[in-house]
Protein backbone atom coordinates (compact mmCIF):
# COMPACT_ATOMS: atom_id res chain seq x y z
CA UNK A 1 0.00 0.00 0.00
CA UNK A 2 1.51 3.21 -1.53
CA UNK A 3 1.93 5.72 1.89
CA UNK A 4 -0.38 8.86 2.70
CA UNK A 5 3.05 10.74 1.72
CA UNK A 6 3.73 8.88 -1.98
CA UNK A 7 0.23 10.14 -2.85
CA UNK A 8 0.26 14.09 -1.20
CA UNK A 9 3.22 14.19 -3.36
CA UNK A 10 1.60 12.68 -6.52
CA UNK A 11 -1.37 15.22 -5.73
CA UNK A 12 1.34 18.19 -5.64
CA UNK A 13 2.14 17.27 -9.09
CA UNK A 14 1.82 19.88 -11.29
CA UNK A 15 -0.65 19.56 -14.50
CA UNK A 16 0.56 18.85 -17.63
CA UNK A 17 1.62 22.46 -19.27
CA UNK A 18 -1.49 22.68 -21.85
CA UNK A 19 0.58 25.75 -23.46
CA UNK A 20 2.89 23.88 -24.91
CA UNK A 21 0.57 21.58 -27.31
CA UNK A 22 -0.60 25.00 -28.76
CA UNK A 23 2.65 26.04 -29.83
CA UNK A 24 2.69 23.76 -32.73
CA UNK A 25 -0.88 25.80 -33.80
CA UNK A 26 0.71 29.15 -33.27
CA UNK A 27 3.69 28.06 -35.60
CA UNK A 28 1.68 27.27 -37.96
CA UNK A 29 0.62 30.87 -38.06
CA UNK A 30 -3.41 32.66 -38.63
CA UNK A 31 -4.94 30.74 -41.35
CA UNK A 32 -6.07 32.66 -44.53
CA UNK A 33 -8.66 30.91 -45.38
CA UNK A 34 -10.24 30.39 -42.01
CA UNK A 35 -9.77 34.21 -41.90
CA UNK A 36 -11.71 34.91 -44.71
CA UNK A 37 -14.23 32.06 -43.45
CA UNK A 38 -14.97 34.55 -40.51
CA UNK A 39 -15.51 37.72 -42.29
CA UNK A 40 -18.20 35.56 -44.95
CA UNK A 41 -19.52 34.02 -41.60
CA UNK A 42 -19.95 37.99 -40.34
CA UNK A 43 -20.70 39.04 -43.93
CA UNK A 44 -23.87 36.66 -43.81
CA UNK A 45 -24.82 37.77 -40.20
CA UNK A 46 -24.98 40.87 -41.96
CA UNK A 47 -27.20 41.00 -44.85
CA UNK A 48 -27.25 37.36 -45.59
CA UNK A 49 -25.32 37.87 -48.87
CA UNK A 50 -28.08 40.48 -50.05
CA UNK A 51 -26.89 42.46 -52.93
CA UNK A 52 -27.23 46.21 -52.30
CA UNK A 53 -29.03 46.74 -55.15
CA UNK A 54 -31.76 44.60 -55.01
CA UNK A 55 -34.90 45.82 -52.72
CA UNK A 56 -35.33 44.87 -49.52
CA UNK A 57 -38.57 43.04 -49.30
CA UNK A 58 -40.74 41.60 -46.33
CA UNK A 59 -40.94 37.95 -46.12
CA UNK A 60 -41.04 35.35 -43.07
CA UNK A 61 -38.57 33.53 -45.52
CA UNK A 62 -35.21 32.87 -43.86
CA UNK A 63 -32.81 33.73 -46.96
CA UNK A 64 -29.41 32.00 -47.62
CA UNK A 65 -29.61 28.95 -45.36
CA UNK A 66 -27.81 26.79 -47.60
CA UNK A 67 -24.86 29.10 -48.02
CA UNK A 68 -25.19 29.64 -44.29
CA UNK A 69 -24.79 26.36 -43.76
CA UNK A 70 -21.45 25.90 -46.21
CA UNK A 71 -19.86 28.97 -44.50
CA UNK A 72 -20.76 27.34 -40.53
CA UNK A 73 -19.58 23.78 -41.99
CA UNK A 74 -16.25 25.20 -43.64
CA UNK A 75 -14.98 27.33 -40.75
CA UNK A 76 -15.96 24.32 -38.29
CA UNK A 77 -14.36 21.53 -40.28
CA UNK A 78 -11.39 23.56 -40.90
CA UNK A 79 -10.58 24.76 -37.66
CA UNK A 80 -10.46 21.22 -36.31
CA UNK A 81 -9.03 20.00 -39.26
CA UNK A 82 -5.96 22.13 -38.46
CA UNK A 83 -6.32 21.38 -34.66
CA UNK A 84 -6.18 18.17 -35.42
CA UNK A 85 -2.80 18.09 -37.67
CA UNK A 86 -1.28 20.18 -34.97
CA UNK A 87 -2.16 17.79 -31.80
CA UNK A 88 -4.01 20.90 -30.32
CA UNK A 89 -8.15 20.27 -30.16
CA UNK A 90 -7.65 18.62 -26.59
CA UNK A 91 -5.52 21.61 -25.28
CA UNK A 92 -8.43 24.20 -26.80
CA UNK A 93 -11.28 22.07 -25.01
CA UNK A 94 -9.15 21.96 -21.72
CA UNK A 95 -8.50 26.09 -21.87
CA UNK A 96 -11.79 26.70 -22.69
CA UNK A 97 -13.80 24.11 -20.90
CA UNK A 98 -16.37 26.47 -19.57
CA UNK A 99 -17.53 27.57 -23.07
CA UNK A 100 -16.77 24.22 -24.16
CA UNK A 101 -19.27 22.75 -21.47
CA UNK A 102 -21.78 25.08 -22.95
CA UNK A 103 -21.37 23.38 -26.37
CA UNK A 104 -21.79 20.07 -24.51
CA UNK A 105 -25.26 20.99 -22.48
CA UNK A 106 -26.80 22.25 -25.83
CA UNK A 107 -25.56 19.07 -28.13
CA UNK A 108 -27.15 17.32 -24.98
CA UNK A 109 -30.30 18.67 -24.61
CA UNK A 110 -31.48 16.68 -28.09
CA UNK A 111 -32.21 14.06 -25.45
CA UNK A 112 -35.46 15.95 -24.25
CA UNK A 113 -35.54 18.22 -27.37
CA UNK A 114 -38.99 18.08 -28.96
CA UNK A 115 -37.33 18.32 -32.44
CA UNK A 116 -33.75 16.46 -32.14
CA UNK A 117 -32.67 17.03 -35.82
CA UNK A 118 -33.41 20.87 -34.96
CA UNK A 119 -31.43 20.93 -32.36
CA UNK A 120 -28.56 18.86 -33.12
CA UNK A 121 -28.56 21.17 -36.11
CA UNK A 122 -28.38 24.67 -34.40
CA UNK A 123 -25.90 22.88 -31.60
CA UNK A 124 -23.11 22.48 -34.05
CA UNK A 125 -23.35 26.25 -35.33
CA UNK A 126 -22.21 26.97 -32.09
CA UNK A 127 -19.33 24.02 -31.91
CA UNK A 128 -18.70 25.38 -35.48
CA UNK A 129 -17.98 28.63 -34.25
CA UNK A 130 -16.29 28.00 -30.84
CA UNK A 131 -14.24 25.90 -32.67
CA UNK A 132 -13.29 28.40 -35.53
CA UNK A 133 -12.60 31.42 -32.97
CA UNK A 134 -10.57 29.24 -30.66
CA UNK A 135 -8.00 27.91 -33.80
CA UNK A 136 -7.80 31.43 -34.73
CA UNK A 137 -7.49 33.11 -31.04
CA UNK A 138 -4.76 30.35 -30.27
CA UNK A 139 -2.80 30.37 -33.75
CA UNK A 140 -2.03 33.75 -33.14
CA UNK A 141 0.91 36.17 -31.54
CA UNK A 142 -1.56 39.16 -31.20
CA UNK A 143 -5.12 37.93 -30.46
CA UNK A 144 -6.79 40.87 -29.37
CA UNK A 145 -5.16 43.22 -31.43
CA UNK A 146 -6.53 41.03 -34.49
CA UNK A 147 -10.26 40.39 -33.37
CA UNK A 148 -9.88 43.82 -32.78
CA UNK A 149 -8.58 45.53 -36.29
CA UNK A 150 -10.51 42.45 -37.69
CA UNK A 151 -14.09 43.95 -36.53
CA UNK A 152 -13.16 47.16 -36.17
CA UNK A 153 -12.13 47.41 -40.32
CA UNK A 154 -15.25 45.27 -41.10
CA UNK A 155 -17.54 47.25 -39.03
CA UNK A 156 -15.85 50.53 -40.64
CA UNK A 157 -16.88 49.32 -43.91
CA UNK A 158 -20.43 48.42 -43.19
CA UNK A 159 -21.33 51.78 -42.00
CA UNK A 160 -19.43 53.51 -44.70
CA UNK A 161 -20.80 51.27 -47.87
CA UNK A 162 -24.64 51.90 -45.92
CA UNK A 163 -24.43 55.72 -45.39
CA UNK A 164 -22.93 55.72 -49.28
CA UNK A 165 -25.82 53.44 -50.41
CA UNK A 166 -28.46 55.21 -48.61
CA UNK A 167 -27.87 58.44 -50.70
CA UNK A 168 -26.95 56.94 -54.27
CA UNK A 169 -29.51 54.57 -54.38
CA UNK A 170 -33.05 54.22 -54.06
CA UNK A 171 -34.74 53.87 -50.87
CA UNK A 172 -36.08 51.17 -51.44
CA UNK A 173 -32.53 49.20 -51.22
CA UNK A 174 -31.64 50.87 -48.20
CA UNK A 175 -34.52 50.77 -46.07
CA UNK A 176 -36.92 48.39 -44.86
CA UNK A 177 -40.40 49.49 -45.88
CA UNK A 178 -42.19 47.91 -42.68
CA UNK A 179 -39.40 49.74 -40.78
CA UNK A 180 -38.14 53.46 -40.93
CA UNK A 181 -34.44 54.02 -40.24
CA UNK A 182 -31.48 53.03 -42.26
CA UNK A 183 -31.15 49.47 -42.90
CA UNK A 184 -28.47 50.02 -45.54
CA UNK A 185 -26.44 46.63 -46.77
CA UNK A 186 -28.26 44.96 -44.09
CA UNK A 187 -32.09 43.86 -44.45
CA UNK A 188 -33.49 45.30 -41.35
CA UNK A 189 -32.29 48.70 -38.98
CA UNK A 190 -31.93 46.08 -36.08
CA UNK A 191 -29.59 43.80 -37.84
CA UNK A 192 -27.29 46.60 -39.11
CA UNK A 193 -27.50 48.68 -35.57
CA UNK A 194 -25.39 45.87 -33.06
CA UNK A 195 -22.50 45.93 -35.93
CA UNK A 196 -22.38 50.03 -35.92
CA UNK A 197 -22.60 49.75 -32.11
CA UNK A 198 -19.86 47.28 -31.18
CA UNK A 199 -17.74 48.63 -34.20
CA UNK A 200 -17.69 52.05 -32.47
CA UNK A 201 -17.33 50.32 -29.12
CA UNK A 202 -14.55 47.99 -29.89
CA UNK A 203 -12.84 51.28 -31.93
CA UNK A 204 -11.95 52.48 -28.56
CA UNK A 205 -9.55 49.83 -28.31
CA UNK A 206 -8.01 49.97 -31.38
CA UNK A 207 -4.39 50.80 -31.44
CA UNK A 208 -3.53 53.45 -33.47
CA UNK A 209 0.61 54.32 -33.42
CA UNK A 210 0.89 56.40 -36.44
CA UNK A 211 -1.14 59.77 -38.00
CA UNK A 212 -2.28 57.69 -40.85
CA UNK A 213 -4.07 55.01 -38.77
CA UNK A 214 -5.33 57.55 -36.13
CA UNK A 215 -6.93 59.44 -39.48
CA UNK A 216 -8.23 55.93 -40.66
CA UNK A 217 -9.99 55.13 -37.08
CA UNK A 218 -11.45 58.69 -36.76
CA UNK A 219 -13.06 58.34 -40.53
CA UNK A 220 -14.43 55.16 -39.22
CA UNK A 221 -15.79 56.34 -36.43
CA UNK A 222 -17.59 59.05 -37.52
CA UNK A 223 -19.33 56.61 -40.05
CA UNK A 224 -20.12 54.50 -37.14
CA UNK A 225 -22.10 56.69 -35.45
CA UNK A 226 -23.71 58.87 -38.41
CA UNK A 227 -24.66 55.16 -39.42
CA UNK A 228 -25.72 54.35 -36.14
CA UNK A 229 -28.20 57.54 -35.87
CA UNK A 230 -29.75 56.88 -38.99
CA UNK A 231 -31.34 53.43 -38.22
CA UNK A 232 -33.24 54.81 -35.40
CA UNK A 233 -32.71 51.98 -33.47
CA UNK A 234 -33.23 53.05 -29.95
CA UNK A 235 -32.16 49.76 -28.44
CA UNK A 236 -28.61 49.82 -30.10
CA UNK A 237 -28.46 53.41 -29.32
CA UNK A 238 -28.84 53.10 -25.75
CA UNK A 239 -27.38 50.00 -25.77
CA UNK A 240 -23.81 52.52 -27.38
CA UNK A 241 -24.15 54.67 -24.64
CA UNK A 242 -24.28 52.70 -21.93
CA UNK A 243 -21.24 50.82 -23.28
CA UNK A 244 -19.28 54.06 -24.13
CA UNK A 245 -19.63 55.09 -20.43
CA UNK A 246 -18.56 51.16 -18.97
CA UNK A 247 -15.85 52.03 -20.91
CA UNK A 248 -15.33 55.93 -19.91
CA UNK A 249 -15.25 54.36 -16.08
CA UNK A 250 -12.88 50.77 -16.73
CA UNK A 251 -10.52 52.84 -18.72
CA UNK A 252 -10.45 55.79 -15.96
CA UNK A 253 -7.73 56.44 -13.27
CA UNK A 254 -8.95 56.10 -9.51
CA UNK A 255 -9.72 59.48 -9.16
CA UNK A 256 -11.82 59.71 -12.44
CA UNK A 257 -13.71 56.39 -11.36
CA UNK A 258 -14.34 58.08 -7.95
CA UNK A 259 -15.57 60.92 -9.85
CA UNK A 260 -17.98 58.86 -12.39
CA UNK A 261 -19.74 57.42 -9.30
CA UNK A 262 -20.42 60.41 -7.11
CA UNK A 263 -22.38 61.28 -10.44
CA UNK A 264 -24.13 58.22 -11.10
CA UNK A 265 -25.25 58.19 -7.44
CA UNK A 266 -26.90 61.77 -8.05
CA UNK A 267 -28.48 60.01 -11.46
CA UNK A 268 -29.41 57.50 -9.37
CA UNK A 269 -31.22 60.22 -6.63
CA UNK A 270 -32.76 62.02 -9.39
CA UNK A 271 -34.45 59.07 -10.78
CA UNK A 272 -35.78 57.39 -7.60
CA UNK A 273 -37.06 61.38 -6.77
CA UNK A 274 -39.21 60.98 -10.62
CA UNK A 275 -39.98 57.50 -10.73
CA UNK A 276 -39.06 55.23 -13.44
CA UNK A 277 -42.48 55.06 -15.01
CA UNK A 278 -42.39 59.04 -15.27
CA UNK A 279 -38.88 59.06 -17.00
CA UNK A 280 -40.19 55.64 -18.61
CA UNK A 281 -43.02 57.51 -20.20
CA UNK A 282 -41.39 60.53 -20.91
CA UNK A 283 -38.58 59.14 -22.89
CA UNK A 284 -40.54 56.99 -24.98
CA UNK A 285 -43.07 59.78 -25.47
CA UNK A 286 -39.54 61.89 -27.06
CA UNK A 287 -38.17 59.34 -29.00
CA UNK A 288 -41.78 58.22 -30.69
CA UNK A 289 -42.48 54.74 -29.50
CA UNK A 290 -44.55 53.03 -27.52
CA UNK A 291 -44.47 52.01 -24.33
CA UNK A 292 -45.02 47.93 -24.80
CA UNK A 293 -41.86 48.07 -26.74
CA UNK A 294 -43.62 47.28 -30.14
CA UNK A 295 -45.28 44.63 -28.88
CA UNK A 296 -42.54 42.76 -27.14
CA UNK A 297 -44.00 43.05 -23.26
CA UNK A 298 -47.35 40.61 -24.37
CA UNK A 299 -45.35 38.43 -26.83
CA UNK A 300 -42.62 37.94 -23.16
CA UNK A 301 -46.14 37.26 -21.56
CA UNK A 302 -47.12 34.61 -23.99
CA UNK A 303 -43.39 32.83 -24.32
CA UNK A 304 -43.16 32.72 -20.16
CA UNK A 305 -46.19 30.47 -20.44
CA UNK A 306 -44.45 28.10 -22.60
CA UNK A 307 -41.59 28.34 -20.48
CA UNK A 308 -43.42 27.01 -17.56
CA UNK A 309 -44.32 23.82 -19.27
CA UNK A 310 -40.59 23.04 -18.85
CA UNK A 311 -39.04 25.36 -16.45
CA UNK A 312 -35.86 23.52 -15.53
CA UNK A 313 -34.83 21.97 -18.57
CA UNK A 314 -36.86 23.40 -21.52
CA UNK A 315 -37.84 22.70 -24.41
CA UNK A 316 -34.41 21.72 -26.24
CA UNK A 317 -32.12 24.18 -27.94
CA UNK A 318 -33.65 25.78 -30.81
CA UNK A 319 -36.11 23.51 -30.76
CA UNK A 320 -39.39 26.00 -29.67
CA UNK A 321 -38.41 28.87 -32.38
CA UNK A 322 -39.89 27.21 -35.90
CA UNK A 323 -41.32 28.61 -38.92
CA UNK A 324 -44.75 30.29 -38.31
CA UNK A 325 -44.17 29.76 -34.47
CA UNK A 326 -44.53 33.55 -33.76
CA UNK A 327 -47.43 34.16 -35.71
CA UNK A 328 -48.89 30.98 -34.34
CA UNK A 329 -47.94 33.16 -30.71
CA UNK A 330 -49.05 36.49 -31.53
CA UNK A 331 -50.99 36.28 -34.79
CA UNK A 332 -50.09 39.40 -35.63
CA UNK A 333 -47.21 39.76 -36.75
CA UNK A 334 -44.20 36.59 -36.70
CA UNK A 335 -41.25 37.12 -34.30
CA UNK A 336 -38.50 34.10 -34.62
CA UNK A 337 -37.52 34.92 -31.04
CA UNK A 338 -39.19 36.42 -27.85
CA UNK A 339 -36.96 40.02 -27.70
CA UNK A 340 -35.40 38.73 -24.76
CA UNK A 341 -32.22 36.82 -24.57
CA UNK A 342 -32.73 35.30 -21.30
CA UNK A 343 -36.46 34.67 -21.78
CA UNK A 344 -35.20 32.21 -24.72
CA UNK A 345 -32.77 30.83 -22.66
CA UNK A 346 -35.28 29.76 -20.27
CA UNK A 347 -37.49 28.45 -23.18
CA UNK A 348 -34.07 26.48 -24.77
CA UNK A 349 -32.38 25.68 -21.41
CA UNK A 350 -34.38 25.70 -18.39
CA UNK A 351 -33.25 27.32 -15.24
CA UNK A 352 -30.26 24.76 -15.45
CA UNK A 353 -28.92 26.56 -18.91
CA UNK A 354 -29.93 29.63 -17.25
CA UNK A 355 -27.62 29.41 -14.50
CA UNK A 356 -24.84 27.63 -16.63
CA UNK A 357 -24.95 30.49 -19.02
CA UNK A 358 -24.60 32.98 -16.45
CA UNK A 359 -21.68 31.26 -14.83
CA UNK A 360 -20.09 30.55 -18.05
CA UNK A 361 -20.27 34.00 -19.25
CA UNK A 362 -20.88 37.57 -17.42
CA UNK A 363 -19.38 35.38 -14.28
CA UNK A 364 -16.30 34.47 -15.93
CA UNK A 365 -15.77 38.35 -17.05
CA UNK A 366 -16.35 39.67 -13.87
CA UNK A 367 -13.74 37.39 -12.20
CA UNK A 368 -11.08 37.77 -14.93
CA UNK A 369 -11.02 41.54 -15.22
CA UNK A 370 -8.83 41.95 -12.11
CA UNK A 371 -6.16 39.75 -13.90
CA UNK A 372 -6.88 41.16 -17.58
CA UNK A 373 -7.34 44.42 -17.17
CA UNK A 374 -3.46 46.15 -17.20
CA UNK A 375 -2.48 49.43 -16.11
CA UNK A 376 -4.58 52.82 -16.22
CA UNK A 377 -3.01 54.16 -19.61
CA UNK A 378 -2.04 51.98 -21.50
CA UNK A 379 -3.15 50.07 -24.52
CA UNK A 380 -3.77 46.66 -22.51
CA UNK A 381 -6.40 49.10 -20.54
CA UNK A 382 -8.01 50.10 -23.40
CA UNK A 383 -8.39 46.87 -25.22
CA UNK A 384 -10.11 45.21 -22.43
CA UNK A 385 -12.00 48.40 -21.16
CA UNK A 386 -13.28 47.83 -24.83
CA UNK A 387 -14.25 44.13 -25.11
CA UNK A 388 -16.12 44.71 -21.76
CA UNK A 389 -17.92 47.42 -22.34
CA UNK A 390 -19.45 45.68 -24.99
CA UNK A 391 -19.85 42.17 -22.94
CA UNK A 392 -21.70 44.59 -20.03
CA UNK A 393 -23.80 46.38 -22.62
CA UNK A 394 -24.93 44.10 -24.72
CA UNK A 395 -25.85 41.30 -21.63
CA UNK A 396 -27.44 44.46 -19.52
CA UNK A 397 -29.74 46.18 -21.81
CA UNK A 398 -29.49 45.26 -25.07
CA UNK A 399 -30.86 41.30 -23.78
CA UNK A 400 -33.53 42.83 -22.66
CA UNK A 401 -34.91 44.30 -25.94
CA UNK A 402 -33.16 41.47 -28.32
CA UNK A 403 -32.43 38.09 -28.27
CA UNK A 404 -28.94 36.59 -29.25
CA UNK A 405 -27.26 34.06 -26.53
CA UNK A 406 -25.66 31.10 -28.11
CA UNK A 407 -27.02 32.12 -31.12
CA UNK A 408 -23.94 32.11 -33.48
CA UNK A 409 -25.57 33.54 -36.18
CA UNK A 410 -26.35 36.54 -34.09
CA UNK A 411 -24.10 39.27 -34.09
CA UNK A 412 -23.70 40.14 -30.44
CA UNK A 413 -23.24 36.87 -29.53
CA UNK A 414 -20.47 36.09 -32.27
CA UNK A 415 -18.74 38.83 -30.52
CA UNK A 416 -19.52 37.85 -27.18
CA UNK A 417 -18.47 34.55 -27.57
CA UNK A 418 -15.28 36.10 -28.89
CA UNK A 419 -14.55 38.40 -25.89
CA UNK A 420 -15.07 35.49 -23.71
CA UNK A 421 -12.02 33.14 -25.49
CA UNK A 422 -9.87 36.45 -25.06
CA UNK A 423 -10.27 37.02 -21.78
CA UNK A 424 -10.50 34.18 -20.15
CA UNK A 425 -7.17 32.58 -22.47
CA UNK A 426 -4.52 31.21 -20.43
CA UNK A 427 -1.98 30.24 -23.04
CA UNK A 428 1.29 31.78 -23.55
CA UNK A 429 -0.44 34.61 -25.88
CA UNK A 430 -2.79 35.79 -23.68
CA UNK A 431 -3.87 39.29 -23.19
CA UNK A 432 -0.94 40.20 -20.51
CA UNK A 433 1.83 38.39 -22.46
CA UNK A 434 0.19 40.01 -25.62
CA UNK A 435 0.74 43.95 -24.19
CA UNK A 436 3.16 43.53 -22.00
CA UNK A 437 5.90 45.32 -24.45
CA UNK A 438 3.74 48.07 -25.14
CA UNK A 439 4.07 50.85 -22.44
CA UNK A 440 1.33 53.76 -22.10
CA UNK A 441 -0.71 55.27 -25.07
């Protein structure tokens, strides 16, 4: 019998150094091809490869699935193809194991999932695309510098080719006619509106060392938000400035931060002294909307009954949200998800994905700021004031008007997703390794 000190000592044992299995990927350098793979998978997300010429039209059809699908398939298979030649797909799982157990609880819940071949088939989007942003995150020497030029450039574009469209072509091109506001290469002001918002977000973090590039990122960002304006969308909008002042108070010194709060406690006063409902009222009353959110608060009404039918496990992922499913809810009009992120999640999930999602994901942020966040000035500071303004914003209010999570042909969640890997990386390029040459801006 092996002694009680033989096995402390075996215990003591370090783990096996996961880093070095990804070396082998990071030699290898960024893939091309799986580069361009992710700007066609955002290019889709977009405008599903509308041309900007031809009208925008209303239809409950879901366009492009097919090249969806090729796009999902090709960055999925060739991301593990290369993980595999390079003895690195067990070291990704093991880094990422949180996100990775997310993948596992949504392949899993086919078991119960009243439509398995739905939900085995909207499961490995989201393998697809962990899979895809992990081979690229780990295969390269500056991670967050690239997602960030990456979406920053792309996002820059968007807004620029949509302001240029909206005023050479007809309107008919640019905007949706059951929707006022610029829709521009997109189909829809709500689809275009999260790009313009975490383009401008994320721009804040861009590192800019020369007068050229600092021209280049001011262009951009005035595009960004003239863009942004002109789709009216008051949930992105919001959604912006809440983000732009996370991102005002992570970036700040201690003195600034001290500063920021004294205010938002008097905010804070000032509202509780109106009331919520007044201010409610009173903004919606300036901006032109109504109050039930364009019908959102009775279709959250109508989806929480469903959810109580199978409150702790639900209904299996993407299994409730069908064709004709909202109309068959509302009969008015045909929503393909309930505005709410974590309404859906309750309908997908239970409250078992609900509280796996929120440890996975605004948990894991919280706790790795501390460790990620770098030194007040500097470009390190910046970078992740950046991503997390965005991860705050877009889980705080923008969930709440818009559903996206685990949806990896959403947008936000692409991004989110995205944020997450960076953060949270632990291999030898991770975000303090990655800055850690670069002194203050």
């Amino acid at each position: 019998m092996e002694s009680s000190h033989t096995i402390k000592s075996e215990l003591r044992t370090p783990a096996p150094d996961l880093t070095v299995d990804l070396e082998r990927l990071r030699n290898t350098g960024v893939s091309v091809f799986l580069t361009v793979g992710i700007v066609l998978w955002m290019l889709y997300m977009v405008n599903s490869f509308r041309l900007p010429t031809q009208e925008i039209l209303l239809s409950d059809k879901n366009a492009g699935g097919a090249i969806r699908q090729v796009i999902f398939a090709g960055c999925g298979f060739l991301a593990v193809w290369r993980l595999l030649v390079t003895r690195s797909l067990g070291a990704v799982c093991m880094i990422h194991w949180p996100v990775f157990l997310v993948g596992g609880l949504i392949v899993f819940s086919a078991v119960w999932s009243e439509r398995m071949g739905l939900t085995l088939k909207r499961s490995s989007i989201y393998i697809f695309g962990f899979l895809a942003l992990a081979c690229i995150l780990h295969s390269s020497t500056n991670p967050v510098r690239f997602m960030i030029r990456t979406v920053v450039f792309f996002c820059g574009a968007v807004a620029f080719l949509s302001v240029v469209f909206y005023f050479i072509l007809p309107s008919a091109c640019t905007v949706n006619p059951g929707r006022p506001g610029l829709a521009g290469v997109a189909i829809h002001p709500n689809t275009l509106a999260p790009f313009l918002s975490i383009g401008l977000m994320l721009s804040f973090g861009f590192q800019h060392t020369n007068k050229d590039e600092t021209l280049l990122l001011r262009s951009i960002q005035i595009f960004l938000v003239l863009a942004l304006m002109l789709t009216v969308s008051i949930t992105a909008i919001v959604t912006t400035l809440i983000g732009i002042s996370v991102y005002i108070f992570l970036s700040s010194n201690a003195y600034e931060r001290g500063s920021l709060q004294i205010m938002a406690f008097f905010v804070f006063l000032i509202v509780s002294l109106l009331g919520v409902s007044t201010l409610k009222s009173s903004f919606f009353d300036a901006v032109g909307r109504d109050e039930s959110l364009s019908g959102r608060d009775e279709l959250w009404i109508t989806v929480m009954y469903e959810v109580k039918k199978e409150p702790l496990i639900g209904h299996g992922f993407g299994a409730f949200w069908t064709e004709g499913k909202g109309r068959e809810l509302v009969q008015t009009w045909n929503p393909r998800q309930s505005h709410h992120a974590y309404v859906d999640i309750l309908v997908d999930l239970g409250v078992v994905g609900l509280i796996v999602f929120l440890f996975v994901f605004p948990l894991t942020l919280i706790l790795r700021w501390g460790r990620v966040a770098g030194k007040y000035g500097t470009w390190q500071r910046k970078a992740a004031s950046s991503m997390l303004a965005v991860a705050f914003s877009y889980m705080s209010f923008y969930a709440m008007g818009q559903s996206f999570f685990l949806r990896m042909d959403a947008f936000p969640f692409f991004i989110l997703l995205w944020i997450t890997l960076l953060l949270s990386n632990r291999d030898r390029n991770n975000i303090n390794r990655e800055f850690e040459t670069l002194g203050a801006v």
